[in-house]
PDB file of N, CA and C in Angstrom:
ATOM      1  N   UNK A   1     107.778  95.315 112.559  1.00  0.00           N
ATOM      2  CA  UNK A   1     108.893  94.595 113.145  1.00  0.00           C
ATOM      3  C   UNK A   1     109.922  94.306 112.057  1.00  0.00           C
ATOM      4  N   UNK A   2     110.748  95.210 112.106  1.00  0.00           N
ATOM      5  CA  UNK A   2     112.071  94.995 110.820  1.00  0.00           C
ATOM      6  C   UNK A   2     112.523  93.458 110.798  1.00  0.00           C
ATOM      7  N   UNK A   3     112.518  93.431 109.550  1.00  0.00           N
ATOM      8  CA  UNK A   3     113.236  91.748 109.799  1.00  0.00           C
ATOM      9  C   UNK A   3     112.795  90.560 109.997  1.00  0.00           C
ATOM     10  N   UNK A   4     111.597  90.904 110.059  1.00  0.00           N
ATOM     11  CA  UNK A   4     110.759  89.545 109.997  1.00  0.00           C
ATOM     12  C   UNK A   4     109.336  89.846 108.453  1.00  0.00           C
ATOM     13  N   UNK A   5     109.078  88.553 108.664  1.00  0.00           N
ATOM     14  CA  UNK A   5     107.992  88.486 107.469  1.00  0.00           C
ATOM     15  C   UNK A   5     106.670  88.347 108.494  1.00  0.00           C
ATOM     16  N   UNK A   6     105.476  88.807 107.582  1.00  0.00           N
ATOM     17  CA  UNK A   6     104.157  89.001 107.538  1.00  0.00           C
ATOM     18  C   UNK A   6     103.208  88.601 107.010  1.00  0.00           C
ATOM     19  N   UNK A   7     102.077  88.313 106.591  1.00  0.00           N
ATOM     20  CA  UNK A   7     100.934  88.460 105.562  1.00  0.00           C
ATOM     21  C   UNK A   7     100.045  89.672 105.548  1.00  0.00           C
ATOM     22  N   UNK A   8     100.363  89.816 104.005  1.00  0.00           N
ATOM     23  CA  UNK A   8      99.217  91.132 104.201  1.00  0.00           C
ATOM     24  C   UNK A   8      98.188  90.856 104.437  1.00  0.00           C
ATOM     25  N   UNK A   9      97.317  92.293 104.853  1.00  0.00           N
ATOM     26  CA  UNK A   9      95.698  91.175 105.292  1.00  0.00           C
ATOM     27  C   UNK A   9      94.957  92.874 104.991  1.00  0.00           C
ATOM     28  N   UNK A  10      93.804  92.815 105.275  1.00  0.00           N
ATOM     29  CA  UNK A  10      92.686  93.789 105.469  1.00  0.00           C
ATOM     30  C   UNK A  10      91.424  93.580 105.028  1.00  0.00           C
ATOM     31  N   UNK A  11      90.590  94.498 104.892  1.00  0.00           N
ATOM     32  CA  UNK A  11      88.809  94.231 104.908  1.00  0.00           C
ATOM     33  C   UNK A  11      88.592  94.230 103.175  1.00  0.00           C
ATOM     34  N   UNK A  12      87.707  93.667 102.996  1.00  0.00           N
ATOM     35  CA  UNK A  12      86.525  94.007 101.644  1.00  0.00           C
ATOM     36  C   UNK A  12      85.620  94.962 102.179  1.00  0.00           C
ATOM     37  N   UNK A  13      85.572  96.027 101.664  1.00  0.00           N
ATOM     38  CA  UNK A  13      85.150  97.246 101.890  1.00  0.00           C
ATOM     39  C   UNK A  13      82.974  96.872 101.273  1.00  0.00           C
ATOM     40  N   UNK A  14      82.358  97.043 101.894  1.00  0.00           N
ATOM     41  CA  UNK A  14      80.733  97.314 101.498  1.00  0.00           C
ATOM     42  C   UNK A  14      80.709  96.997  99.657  1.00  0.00           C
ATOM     43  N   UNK A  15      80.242  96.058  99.179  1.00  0.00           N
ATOM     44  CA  UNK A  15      80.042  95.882  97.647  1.00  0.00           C
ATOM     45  C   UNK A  15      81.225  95.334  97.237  1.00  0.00           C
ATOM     46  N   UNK A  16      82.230  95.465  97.518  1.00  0.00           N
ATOM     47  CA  UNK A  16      83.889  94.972  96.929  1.00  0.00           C
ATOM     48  C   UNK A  16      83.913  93.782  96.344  1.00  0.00           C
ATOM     49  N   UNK A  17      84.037  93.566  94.854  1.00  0.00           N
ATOM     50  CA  UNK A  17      84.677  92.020  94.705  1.00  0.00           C
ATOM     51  C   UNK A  17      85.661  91.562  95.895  1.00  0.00           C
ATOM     52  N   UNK A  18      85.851  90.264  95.629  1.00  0.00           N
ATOM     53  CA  UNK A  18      86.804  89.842  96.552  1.00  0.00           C
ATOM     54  C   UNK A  18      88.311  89.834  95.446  1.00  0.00           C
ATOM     55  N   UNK A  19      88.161  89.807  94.680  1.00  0.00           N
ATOM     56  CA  UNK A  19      89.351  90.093  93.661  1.00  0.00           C
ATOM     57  C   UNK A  19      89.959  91.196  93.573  1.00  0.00           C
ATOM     58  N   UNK A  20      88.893  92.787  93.539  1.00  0.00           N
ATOM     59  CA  UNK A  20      89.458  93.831  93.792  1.00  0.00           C
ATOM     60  C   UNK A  20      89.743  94.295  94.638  1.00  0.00           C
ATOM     61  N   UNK A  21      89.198  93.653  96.296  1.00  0.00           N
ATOM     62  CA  UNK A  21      89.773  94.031  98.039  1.00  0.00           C
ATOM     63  C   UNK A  21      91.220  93.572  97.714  1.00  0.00           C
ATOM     64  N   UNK A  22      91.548  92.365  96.865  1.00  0.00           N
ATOM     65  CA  UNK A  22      93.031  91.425  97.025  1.00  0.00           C
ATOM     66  C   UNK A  22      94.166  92.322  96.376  1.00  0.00           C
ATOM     67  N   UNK A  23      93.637  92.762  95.191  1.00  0.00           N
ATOM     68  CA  UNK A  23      94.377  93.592  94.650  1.00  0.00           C
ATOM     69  C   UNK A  23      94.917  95.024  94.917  1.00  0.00           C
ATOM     70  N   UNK A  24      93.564  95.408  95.903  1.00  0.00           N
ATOM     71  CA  UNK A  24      94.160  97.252  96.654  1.00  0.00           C
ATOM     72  C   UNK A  24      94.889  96.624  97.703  1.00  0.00           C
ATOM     73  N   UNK A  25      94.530  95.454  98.610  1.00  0.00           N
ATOM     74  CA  UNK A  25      95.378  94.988  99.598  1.00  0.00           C
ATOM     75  C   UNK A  25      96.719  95.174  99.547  1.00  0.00           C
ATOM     76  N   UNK A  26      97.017  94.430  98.281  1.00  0.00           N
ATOM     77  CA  UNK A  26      98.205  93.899  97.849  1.00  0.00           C
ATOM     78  C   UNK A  26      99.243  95.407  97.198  1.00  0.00           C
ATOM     79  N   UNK A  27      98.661  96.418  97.044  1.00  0.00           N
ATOM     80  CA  UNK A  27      98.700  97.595  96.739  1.00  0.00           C
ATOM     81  C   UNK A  27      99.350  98.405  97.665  1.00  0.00           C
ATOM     82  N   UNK A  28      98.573  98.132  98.947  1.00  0.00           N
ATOM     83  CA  UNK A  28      98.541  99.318  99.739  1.00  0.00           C
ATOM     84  C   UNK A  28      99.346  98.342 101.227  1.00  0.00           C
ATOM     85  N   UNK A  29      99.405  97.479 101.152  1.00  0.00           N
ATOM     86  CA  UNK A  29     100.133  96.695 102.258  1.00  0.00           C
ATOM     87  C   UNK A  29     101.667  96.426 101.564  1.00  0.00           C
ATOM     88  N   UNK A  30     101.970  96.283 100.296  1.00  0.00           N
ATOM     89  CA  UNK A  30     103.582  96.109 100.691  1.00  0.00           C
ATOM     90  C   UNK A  30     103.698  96.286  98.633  1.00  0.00           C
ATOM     91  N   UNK A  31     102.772  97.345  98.256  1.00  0.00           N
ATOM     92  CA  UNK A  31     103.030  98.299  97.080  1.00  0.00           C
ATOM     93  C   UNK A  31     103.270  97.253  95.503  1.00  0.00           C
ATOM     94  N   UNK A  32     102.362  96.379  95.665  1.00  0.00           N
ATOM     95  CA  UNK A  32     102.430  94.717  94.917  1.00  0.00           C
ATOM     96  C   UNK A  32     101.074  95.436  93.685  1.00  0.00           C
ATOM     97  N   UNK A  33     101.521  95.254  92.840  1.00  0.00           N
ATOM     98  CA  UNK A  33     100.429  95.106  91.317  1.00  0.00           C
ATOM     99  C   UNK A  33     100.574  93.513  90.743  1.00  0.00           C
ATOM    100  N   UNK A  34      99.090  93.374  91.000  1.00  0.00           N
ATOM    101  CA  UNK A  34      99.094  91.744  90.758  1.00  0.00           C
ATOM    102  C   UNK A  34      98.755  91.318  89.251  1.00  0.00           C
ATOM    103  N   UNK A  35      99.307  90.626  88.702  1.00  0.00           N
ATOM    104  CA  UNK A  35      98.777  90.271  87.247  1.00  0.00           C
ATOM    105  C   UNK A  35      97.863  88.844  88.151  1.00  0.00           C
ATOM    106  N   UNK A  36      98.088  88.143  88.632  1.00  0.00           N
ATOM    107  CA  UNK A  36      96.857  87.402  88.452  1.00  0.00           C
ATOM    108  C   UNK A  36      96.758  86.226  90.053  1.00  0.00           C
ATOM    109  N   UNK A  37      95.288  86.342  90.453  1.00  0.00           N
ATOM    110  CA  UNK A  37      95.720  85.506  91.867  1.00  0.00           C
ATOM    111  C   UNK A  37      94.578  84.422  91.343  1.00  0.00           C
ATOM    112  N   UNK A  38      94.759  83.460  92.557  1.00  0.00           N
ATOM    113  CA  UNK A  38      93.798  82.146  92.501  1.00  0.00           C
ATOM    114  C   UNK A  38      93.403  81.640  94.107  1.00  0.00           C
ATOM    115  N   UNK A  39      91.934  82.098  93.984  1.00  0.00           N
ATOM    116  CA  UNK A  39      91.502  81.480  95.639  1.00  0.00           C
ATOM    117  C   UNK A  39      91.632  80.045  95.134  1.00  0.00           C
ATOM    118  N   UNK A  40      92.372  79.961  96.804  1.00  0.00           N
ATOM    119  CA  UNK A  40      92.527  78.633  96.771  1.00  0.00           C
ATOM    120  C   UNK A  40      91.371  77.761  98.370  1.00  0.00           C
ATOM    121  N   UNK A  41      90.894  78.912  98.786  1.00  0.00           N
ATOM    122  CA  UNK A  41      89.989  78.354  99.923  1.00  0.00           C
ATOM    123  C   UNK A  41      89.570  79.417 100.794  1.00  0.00           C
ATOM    124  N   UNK A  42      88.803  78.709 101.784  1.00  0.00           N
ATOM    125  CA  UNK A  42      87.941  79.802 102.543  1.00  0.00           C
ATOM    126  C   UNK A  42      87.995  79.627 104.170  1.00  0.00           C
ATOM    127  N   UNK A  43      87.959  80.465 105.166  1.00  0.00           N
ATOM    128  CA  UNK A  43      87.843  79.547 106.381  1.00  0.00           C
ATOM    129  C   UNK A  43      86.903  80.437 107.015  1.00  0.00           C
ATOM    130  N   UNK A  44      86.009  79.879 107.913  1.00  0.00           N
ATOM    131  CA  UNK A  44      85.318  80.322 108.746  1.00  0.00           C
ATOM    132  C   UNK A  44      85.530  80.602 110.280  1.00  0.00           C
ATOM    133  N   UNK A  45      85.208  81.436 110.442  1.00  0.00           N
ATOM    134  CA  UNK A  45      86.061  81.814 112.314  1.00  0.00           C
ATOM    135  C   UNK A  45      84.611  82.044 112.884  1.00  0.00           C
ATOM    136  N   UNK A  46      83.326  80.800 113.134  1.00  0.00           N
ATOM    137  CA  UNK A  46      81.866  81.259 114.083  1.00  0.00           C
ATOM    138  C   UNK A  46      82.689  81.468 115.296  1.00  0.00           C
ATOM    139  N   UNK A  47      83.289  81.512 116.062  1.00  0.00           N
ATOM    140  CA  UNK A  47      83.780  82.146 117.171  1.00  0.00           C
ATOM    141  C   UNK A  47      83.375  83.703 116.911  1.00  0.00           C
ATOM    142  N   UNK A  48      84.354  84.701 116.019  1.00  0.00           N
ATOM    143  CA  UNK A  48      84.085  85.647 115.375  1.00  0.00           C
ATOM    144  C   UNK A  48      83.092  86.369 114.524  1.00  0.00           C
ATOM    145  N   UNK A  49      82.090  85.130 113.991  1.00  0.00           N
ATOM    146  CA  UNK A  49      81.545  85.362 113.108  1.00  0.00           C
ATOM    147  C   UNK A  49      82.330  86.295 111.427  1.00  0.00           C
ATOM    148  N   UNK A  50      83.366  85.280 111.177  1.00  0.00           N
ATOM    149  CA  UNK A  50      83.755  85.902 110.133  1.00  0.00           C
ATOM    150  C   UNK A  50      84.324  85.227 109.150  1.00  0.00           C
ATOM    151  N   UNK A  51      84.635  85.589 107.678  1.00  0.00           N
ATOM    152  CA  UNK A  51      85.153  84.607 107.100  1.00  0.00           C
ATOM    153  C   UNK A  51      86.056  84.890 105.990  1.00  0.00           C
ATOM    154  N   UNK A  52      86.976  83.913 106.053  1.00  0.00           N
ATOM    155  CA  UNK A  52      88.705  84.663 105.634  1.00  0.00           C
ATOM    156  C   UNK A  52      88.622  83.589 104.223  1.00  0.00           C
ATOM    157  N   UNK A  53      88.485  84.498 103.140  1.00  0.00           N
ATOM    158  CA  UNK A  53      88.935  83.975 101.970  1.00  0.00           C
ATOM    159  C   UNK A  53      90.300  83.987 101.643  1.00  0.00           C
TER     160      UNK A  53
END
């Protein structure tokens, strides 16, 4: 949707740090090389069974 903003998002692939899913994310969703991130929290979706760092 031109013109509006987003969050990138996608999976941790089988074994994946969660540092290196953030970094191909950030790569491959809007072409970003990260020098440095900081989790700042976690949420849980048991509806889904899933959980969004």
């Amino acid at each position: 949707m031109a013109g509006h903003w987003d969050l990138i998002g996608g999976h941790v692939e089988t074994g994946e740090p969660i540092d290196v899913a953030l970094a191909r994310e950030a790569q491959e969703e809007v072409g970003l090389t990260h020098i440095a991130f900081r989790h700042l929290g976690f949420f849980e979706d048991s509806d889904n069974e899933t959980t969004y760092n």
